[in-house]
PDB file of N, CA and C in Angstrom:
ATOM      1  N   UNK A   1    -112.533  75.344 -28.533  1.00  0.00           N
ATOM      2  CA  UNK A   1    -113.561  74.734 -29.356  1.00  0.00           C
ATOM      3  C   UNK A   1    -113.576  73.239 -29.071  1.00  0.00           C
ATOM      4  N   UNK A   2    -115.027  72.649 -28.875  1.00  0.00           N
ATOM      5  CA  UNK A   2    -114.765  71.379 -28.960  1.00  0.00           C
ATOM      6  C   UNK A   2    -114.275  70.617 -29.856  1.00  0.00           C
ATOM      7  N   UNK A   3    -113.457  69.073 -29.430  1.00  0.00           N
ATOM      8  CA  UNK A   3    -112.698  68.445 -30.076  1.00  0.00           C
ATOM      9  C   UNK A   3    -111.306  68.945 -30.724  1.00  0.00           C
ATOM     10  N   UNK A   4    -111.246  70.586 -30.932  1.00  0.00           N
ATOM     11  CA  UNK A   4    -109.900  70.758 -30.864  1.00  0.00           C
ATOM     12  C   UNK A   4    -108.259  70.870 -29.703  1.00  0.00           C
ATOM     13  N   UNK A   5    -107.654  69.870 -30.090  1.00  0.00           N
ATOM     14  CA  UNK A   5    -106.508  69.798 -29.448  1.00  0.00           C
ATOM     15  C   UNK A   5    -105.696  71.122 -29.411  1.00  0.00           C
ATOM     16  N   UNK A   6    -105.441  70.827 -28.123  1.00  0.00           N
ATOM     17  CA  UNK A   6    -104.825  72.547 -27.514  1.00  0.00           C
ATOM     18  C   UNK A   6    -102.832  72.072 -27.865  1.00  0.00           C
ATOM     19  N   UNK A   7    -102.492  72.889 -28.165  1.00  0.00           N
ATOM     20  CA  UNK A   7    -100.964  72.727 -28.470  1.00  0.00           C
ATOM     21  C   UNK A   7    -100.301  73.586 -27.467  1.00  0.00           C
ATOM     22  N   UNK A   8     -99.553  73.194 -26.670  1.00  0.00           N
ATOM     23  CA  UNK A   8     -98.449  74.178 -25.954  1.00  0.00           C
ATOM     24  C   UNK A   8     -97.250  74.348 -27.205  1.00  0.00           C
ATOM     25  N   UNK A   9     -97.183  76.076 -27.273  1.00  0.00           N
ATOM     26  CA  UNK A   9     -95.994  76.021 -28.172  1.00  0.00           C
ATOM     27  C   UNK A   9     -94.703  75.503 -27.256  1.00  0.00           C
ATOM     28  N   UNK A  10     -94.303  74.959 -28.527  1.00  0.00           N
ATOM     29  CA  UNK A  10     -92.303  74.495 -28.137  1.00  0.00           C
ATOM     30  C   UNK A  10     -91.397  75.756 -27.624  1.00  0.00           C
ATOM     31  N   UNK A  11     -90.820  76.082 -27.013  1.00  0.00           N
ATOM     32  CA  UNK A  11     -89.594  76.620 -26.652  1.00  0.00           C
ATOM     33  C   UNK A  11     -88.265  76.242 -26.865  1.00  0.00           C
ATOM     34  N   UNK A  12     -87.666  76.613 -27.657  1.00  0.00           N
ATOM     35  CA  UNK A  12     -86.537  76.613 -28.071  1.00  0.00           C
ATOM     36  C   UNK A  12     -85.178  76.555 -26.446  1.00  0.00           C
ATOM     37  N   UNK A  13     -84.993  75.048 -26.330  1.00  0.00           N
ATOM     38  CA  UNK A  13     -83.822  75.609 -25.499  1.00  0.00           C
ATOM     39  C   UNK A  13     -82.527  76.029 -26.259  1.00  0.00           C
ATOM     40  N   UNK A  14     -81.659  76.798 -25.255  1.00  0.00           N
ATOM     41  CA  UNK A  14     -80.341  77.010 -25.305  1.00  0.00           C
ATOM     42  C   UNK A  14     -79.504  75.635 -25.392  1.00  0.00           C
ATOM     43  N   UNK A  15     -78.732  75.844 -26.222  1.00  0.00           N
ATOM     44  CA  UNK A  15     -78.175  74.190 -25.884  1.00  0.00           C
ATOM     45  C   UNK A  15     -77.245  74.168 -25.111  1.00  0.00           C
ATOM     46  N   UNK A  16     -76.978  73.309 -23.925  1.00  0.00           N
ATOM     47  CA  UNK A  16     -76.576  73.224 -22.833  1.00  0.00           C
ATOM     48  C   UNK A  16     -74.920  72.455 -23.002  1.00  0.00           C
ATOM     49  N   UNK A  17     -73.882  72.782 -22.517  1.00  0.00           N
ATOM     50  CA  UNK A  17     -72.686  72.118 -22.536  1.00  0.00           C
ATOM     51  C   UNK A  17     -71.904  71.867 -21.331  1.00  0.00           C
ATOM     52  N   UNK A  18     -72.145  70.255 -21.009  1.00  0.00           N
ATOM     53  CA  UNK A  18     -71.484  69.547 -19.932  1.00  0.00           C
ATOM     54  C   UNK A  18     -69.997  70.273 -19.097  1.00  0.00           C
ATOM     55  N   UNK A  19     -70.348  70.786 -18.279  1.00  0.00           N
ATOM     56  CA  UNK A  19     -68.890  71.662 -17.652  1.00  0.00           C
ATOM     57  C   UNK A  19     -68.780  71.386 -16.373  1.00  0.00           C
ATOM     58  N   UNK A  20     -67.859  71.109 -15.943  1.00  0.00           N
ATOM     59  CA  UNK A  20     -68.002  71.078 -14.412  1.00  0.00           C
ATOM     60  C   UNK A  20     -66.643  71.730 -13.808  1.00  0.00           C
ATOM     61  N   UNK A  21     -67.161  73.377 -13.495  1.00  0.00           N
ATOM     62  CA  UNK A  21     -66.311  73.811 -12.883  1.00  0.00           C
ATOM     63  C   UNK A  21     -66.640  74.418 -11.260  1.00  0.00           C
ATOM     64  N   UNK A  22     -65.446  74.991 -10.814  1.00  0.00           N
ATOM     65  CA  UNK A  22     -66.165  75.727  -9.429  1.00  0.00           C
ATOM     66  C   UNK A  22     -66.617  77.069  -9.362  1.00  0.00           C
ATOM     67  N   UNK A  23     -67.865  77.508  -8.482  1.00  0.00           N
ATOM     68  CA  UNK A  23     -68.101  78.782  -8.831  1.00  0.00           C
ATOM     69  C   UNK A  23     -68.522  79.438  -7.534  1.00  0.00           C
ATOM     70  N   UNK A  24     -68.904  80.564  -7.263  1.00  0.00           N
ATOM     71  CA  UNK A  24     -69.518  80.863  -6.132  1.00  0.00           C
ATOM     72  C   UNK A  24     -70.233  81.556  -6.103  1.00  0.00           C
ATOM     73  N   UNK A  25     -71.405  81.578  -5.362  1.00  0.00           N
ATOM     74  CA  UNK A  25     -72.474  82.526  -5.307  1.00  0.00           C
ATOM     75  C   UNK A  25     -73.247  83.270  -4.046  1.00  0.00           C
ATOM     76  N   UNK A  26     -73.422  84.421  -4.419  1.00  0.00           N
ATOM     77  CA  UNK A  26     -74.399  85.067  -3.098  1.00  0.00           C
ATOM     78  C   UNK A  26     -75.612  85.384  -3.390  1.00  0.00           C
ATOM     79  N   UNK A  27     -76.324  85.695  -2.155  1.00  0.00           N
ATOM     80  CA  UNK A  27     -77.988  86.132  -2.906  1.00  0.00           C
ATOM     81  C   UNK A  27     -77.788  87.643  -3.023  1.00  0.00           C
ATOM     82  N   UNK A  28     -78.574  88.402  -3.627  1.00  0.00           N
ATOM     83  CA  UNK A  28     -78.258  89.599  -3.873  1.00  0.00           C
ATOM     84  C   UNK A  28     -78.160  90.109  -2.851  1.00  0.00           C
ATOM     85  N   UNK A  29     -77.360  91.700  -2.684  1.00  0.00           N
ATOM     86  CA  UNK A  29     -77.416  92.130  -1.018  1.00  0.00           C
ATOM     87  C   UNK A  29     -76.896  91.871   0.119  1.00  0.00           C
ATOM     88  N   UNK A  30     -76.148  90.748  -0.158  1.00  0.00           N
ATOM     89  CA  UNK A  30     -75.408  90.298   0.708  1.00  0.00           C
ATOM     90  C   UNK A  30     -73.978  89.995   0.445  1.00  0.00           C
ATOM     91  N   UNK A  31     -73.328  89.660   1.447  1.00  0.00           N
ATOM     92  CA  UNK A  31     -71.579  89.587   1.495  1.00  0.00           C
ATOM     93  C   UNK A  31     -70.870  88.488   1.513  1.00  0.00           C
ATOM     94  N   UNK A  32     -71.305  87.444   1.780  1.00  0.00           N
ATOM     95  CA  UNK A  32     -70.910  85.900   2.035  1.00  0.00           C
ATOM     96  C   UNK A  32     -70.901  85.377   0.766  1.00  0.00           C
ATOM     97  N   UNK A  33     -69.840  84.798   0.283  1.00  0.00           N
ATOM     98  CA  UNK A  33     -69.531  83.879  -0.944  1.00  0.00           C
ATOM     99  C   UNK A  33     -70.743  82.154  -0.363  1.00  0.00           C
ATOM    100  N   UNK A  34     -70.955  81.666  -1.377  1.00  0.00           N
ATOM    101  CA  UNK A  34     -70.931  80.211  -0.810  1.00  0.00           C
ATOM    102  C   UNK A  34     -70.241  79.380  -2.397  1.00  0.00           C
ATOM    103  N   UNK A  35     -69.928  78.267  -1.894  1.00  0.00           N
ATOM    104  CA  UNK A  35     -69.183  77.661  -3.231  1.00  0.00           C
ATOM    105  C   UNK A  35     -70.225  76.612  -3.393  1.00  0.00           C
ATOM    106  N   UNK A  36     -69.946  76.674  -5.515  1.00  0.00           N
ATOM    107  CA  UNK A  36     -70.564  75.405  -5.657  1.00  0.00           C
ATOM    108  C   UNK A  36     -70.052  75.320  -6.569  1.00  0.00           C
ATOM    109  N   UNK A  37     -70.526  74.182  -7.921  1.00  0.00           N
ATOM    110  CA  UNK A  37     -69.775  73.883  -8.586  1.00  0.00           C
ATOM    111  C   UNK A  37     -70.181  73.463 -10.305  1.00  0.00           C
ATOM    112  N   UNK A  38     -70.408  73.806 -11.166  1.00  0.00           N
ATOM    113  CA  UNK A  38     -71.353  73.892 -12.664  1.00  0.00           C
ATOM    114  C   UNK A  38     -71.390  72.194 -12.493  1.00  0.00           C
ATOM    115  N   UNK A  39     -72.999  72.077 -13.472  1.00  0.00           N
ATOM    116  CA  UNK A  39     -73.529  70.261 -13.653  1.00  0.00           C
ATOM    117  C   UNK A  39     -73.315  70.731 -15.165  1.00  0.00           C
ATOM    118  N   UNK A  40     -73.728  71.816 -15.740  1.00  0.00           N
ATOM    119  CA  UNK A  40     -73.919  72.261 -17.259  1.00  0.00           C
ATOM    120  C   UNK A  40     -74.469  73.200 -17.257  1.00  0.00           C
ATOM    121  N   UNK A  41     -74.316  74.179 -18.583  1.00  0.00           N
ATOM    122  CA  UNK A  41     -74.093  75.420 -18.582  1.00  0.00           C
ATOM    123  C   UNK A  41     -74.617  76.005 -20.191  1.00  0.00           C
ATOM    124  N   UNK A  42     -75.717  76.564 -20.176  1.00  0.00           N
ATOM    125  CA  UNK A  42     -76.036  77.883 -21.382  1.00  0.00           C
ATOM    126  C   UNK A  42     -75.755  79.354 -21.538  1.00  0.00           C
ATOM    127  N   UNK A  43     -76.406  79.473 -22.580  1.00  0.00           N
ATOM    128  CA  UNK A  43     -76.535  81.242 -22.666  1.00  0.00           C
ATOM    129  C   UNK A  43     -77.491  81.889 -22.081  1.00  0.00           C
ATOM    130  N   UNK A  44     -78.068  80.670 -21.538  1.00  0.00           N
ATOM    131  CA  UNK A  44     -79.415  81.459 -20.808  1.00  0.00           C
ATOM    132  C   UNK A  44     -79.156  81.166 -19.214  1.00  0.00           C
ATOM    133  N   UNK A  45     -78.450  80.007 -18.753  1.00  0.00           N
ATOM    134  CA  UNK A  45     -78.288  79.680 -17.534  1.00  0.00           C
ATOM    135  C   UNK A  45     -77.332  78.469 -17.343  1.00  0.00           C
ATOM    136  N   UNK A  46     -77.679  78.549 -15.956  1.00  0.00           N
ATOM    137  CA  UNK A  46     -76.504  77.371 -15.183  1.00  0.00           C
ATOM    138  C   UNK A  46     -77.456  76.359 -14.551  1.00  0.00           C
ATOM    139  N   UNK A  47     -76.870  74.785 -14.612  1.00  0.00           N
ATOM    140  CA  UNK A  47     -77.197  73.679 -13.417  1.00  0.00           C
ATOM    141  C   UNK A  47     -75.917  73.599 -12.359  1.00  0.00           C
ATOM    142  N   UNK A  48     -76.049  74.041 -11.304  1.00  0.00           N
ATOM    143  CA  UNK A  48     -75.076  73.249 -10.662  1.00  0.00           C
ATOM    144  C   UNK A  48     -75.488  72.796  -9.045  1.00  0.00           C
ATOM    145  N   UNK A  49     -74.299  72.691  -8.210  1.00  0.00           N
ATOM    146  CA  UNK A  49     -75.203  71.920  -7.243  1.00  0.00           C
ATOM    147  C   UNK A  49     -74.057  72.702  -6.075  1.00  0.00           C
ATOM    148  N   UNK A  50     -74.755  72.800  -4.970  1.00  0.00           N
ATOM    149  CA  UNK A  50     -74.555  73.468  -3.899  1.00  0.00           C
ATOM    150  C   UNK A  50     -74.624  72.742  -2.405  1.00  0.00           C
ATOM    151  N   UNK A  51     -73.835  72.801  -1.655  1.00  0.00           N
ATOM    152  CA  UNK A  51     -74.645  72.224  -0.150  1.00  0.00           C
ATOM    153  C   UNK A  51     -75.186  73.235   0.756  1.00  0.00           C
ATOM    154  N   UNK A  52     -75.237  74.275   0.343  1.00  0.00           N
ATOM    155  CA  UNK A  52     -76.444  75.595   0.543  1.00  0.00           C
ATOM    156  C   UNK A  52     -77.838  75.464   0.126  1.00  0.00           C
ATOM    157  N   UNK A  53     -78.757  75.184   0.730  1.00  0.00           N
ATOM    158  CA  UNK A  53     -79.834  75.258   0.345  1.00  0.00           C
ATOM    159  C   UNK A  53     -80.679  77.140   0.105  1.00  0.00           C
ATOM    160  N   UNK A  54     -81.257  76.951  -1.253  1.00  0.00           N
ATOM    161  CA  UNK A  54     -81.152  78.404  -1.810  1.00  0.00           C
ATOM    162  C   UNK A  54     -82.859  77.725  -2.127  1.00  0.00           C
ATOM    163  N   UNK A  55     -83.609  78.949  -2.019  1.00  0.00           N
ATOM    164  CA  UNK A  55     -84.933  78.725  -2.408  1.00  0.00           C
ATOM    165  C   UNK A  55     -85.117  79.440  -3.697  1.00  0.00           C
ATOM    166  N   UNK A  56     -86.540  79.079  -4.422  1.00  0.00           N
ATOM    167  CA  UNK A  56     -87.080  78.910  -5.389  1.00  0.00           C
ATOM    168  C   UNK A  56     -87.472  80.524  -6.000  1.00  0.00           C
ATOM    169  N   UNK A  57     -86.605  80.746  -6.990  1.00  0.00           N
ATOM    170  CA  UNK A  57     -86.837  82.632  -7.460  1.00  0.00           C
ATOM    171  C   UNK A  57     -85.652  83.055  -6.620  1.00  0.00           C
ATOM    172  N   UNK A  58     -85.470  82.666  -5.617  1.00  0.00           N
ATOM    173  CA  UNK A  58     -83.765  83.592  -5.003  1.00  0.00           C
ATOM    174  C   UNK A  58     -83.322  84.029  -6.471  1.00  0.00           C
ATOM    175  N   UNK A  59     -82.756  85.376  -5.549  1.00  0.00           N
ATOM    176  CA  UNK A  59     -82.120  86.280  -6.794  1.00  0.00           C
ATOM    177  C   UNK A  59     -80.590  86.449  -6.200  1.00  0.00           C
ATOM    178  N   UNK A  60     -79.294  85.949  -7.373  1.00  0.00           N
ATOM    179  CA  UNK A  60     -78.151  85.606  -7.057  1.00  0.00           C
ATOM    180  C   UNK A  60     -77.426  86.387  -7.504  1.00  0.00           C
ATOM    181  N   UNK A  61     -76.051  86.622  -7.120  1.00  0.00           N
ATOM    182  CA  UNK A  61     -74.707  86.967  -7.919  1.00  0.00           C
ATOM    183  C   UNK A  61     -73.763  85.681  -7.883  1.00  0.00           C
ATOM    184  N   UNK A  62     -73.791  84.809  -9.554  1.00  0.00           N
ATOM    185  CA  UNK A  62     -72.811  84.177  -9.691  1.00  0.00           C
ATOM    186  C   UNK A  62     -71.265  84.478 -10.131  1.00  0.00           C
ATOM    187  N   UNK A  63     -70.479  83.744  -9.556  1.00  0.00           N
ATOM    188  CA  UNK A  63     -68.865  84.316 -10.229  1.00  0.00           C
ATOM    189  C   UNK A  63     -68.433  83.102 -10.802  1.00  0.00           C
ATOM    190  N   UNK A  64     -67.382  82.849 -11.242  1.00  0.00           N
ATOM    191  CA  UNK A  64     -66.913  82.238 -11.858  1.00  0.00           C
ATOM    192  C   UNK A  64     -65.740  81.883 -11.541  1.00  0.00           C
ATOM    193  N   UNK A  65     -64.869  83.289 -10.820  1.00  0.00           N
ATOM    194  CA  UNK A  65     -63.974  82.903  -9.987  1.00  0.00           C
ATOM    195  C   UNK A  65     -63.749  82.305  -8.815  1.00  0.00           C
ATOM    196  N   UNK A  66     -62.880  81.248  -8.143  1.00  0.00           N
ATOM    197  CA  UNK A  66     -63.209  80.911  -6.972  1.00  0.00           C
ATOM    198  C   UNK A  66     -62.334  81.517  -5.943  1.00  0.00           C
ATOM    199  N   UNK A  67     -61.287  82.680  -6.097  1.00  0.00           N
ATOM    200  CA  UNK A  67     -60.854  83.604  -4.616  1.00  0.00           C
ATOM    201  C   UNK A  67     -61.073  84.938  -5.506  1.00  0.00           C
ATOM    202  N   UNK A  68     -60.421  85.625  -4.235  1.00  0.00           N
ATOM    203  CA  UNK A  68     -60.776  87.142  -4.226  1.00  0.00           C
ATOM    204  C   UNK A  68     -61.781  87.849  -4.679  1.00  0.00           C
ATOM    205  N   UNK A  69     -61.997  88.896  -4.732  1.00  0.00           N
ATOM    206  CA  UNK A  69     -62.949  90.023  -4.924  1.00  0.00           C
ATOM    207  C   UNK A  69     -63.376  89.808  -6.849  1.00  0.00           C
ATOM    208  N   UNK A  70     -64.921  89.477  -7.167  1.00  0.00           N
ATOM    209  CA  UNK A  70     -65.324  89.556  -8.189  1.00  0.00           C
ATOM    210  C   UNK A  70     -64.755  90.229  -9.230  1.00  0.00           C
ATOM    211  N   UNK A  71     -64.292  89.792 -10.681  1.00  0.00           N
ATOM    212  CA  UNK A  71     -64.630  91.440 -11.214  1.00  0.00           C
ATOM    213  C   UNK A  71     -65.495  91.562 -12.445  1.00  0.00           C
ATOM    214  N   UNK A  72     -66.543  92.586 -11.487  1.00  0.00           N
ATOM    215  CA  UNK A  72     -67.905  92.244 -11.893  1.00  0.00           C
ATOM    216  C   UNK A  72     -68.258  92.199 -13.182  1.00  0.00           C
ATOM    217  N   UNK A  73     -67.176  92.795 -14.212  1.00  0.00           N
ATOM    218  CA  UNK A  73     -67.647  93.005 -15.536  1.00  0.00           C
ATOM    219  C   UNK A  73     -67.534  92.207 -16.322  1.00  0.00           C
ATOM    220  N   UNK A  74     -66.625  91.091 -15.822  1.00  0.00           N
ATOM    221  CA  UNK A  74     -66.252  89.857 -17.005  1.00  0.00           C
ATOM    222  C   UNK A  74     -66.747  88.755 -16.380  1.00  0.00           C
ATOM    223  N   UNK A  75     -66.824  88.471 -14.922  1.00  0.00           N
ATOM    224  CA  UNK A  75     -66.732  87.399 -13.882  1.00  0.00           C
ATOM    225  C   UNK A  75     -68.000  86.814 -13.537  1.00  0.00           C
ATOM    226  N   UNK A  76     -69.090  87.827 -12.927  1.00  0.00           N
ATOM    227  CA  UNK A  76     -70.254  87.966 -11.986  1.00  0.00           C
ATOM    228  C   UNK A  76     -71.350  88.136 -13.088  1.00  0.00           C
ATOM    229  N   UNK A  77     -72.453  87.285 -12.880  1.00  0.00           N
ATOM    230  CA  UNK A  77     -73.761  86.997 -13.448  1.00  0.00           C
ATOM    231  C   UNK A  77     -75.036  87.127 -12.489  1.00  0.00           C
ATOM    232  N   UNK A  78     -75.696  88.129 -13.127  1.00  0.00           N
ATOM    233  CA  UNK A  78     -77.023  87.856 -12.030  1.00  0.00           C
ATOM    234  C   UNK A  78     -77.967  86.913 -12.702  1.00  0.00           C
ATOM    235  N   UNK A  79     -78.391  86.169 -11.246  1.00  0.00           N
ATOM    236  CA  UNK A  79     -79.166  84.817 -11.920  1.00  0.00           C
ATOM    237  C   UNK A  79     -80.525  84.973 -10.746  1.00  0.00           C
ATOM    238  N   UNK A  80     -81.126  84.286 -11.345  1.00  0.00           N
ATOM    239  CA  UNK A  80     -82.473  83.729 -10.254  1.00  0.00           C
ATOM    240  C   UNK A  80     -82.772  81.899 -10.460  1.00  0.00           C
ATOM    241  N   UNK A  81     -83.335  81.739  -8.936  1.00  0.00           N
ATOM    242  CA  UNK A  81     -83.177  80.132  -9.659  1.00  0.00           C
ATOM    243  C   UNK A  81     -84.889  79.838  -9.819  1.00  0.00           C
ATOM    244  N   UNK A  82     -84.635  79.093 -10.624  1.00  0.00           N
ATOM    245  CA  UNK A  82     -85.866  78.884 -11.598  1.00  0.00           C
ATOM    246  C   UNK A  82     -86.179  76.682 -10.814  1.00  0.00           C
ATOM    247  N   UNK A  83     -85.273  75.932 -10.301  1.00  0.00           N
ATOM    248  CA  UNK A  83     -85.821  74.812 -10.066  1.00  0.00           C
ATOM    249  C   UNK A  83     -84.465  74.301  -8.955  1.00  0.00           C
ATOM    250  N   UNK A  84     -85.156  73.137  -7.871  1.00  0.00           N
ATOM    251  CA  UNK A  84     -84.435  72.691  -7.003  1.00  0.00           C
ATOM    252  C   UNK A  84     -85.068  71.171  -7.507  1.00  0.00           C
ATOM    253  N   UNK A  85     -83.472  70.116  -7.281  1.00  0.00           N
ATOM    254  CA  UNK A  85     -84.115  69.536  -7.442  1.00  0.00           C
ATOM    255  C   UNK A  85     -82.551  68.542  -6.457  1.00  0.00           C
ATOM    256  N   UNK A  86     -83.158  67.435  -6.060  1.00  0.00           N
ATOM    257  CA  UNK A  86     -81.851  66.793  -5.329  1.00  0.00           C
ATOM    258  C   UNK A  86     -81.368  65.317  -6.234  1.00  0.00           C
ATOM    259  N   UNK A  87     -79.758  65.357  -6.513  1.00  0.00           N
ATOM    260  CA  UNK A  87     -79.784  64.562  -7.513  1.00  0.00           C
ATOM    261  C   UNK A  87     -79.624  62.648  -6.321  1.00  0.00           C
ATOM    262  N   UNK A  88     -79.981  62.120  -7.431  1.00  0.00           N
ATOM    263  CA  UNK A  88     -79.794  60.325  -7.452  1.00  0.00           C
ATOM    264  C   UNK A  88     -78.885  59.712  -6.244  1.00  0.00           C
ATOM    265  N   UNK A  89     -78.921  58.920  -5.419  1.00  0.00           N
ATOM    266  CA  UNK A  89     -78.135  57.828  -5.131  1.00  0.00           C
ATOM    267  C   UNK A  89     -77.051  57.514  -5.885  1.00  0.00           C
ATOM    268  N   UNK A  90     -75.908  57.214  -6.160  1.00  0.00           N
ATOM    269  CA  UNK A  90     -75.086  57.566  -4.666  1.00  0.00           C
ATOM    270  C   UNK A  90     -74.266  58.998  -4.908  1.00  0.00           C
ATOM    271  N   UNK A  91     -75.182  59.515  -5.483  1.00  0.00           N
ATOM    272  CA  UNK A  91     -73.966  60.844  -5.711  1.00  0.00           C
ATOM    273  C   UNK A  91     -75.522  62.250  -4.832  1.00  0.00           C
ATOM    274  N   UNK A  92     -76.328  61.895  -4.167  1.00  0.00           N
ATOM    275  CA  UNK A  92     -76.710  62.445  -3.214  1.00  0.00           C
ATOM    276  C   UNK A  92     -76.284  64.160  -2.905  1.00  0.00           C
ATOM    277  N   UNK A  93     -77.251  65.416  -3.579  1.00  0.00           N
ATOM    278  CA  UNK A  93     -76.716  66.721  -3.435  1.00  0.00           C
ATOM    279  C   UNK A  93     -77.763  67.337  -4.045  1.00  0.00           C
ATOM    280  N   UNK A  94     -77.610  68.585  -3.774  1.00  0.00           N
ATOM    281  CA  UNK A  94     -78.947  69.610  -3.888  1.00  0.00           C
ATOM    282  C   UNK A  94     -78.456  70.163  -5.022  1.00  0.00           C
ATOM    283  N   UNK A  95     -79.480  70.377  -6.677  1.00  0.00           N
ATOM    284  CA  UNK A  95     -78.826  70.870  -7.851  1.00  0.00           C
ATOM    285  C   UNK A  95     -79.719  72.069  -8.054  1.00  0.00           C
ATOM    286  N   UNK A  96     -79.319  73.247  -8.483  1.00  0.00           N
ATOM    287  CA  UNK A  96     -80.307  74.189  -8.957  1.00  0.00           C
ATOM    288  C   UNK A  96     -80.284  74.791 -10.754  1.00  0.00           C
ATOM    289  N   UNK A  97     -81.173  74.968 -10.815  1.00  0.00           N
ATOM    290  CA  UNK A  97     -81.121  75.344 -12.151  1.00  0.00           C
ATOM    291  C   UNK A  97     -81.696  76.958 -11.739  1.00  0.00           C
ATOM    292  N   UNK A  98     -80.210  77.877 -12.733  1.00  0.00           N
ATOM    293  CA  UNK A  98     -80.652  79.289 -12.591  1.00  0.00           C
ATOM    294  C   UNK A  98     -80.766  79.913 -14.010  1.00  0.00           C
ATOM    295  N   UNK A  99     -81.693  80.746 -13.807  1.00  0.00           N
ATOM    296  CA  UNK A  99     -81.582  81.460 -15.452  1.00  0.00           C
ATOM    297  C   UNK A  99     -80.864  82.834 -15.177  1.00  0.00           C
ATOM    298  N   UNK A 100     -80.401  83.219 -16.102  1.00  0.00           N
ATOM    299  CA  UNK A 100     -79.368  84.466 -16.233  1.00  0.00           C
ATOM    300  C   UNK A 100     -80.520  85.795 -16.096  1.00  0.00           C
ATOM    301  N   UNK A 101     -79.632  86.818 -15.476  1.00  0.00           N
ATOM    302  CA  UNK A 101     -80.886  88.145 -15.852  1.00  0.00           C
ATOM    303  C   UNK A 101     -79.734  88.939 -16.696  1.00  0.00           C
ATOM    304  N   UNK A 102     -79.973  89.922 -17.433  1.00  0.00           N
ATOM    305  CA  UNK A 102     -79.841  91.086 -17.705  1.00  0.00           C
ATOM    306  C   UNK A 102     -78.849  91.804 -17.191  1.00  0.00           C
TER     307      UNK A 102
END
């Protein structure tokens, strides 16, 4: 209608808590670990940063552990990444933001 202002509803984020640990991840289907390492961390997802470049919707298996064989029931998260983004001078590195699946 004219003159009425359009509202995007709000979305409620997850609230996010500063962690920085190591983790590793593969894309689905595949066998190769790569390591990276949490920026911060929800119930809905992870930031962290990688020197793997991973594209946009890749669908992942994150762990949590950093050796041996997953175990998938407490450890391993399937994620997709939802944003790339490369952080600031002088700390220079590729960060992704993934949301959790199901």
């Amino acid at each position: 209608m004219a003159g009425e202002a359009r509202h995007t509803p709000l979305v409620e984020r997850a609230e996010r808590h500063q962690l920085r640990i190591p983790l590793r991840f593969r894309p689905e289907g595949t066998e190769e670990w790569f390591p990276g390492e949490t920026i911060n961390m929800s119930e809905t997802g992870v930031l962290f940063c990688s020197e793997e470049m991973i594209e946009i919707e890749a669908r992942l298996e994150i762990t949590f552990q950093t050796t041996g064989i997953p175990m998938l029931q407490s450890s391993t998260r399937r994620a997709f990444i939802v944003r790339r983004t490369l952080a600031n001078w002088p700390d220079t590195r590729l960060m992704f933001g993934a949301r959790f699946r199901s």
